[in-house]
C-alpha atoms as a PDB file:
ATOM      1  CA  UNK A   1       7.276 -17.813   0.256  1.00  0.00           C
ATOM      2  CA  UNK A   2       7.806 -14.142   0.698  1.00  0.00           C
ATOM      3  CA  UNK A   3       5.787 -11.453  -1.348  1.00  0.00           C
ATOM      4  CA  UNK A   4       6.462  -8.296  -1.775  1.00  0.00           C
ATOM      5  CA  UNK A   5       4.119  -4.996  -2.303  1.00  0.00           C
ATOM      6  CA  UNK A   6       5.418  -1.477  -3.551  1.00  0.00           C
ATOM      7  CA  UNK A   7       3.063   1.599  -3.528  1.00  0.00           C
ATOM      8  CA  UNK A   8       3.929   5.432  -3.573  1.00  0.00           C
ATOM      9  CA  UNK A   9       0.249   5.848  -2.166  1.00  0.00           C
ATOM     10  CA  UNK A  10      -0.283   5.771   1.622  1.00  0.00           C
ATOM     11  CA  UNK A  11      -1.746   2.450   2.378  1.00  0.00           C
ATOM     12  CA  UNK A  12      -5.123   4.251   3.381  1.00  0.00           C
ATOM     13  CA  UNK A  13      -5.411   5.630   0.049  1.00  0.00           C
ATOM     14  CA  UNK A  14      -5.954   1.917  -1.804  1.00  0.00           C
ATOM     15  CA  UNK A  15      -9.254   2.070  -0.162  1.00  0.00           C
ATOM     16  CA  UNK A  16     -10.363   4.832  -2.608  1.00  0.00           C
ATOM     17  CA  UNK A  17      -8.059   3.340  -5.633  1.00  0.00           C
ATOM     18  CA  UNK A  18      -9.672   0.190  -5.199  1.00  0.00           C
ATOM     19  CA  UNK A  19     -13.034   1.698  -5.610  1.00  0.00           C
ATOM     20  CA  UNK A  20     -15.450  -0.954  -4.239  1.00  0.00           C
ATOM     21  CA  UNK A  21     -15.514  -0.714  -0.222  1.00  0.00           C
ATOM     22  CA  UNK A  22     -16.342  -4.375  -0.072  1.00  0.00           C
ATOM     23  CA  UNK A  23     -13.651  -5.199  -2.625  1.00  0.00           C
ATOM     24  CA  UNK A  24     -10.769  -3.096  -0.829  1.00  0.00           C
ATOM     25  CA  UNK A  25     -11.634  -4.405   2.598  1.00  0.00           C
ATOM     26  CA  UNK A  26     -11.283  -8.118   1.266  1.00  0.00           C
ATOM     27  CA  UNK A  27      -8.159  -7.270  -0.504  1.00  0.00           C
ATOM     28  CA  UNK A  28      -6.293  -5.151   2.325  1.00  0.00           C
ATOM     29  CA  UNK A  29      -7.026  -8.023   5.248  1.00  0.00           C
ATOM     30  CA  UNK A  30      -5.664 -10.480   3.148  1.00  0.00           C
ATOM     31  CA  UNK A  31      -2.625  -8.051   2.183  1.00  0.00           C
ATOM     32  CA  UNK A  32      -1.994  -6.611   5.855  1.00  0.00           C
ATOM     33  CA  UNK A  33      -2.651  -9.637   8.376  1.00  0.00           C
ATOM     34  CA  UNK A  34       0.448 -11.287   9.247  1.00  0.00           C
ATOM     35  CA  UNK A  35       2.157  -8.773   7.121  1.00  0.00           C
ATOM     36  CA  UNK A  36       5.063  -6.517   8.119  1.00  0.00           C
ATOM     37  CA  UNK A  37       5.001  -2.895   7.024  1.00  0.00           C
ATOM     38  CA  UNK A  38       8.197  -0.635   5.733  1.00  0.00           C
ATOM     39  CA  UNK A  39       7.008   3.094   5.365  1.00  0.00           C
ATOM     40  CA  UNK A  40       9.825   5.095   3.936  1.00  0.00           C
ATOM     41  CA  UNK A  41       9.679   8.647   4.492  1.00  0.00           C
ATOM     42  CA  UNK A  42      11.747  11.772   3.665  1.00  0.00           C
ATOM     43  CA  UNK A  43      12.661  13.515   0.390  1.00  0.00           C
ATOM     44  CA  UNK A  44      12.222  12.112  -2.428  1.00  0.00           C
ATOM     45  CA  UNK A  45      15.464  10.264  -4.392  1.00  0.00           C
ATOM     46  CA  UNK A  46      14.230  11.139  -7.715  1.00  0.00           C
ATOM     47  CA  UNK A  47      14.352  15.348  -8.029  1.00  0.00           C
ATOM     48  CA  UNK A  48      11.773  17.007 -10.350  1.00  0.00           C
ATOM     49  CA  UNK A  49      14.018  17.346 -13.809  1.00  0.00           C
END
């Protein structure tokens, strides 16, 4: 079973999205073990209209 996760934030901004240290700390070591991680940089696709 493969699951995917999108974000435009930097993963070390979830900590202060998630809110609750504990909470985040729980959430991202169940997210990143094992996990492999894409980061996609460069301009952006989508121009400001």
């Amino acid at each position: 079973m493969a699951t995917i996760f999108a974000s435009q934030l930097p993963v070390l901004s979830w900590y202060d999205v998630i809110g609750e240290k504990t909470i985040a700390v729980a959430i991202m070591d169940r997210l990143i073990h094992t996990s492999y991680r894409i980061e996609i940089k460069g301009e952006r696709l989508r121009k400001n209209l």
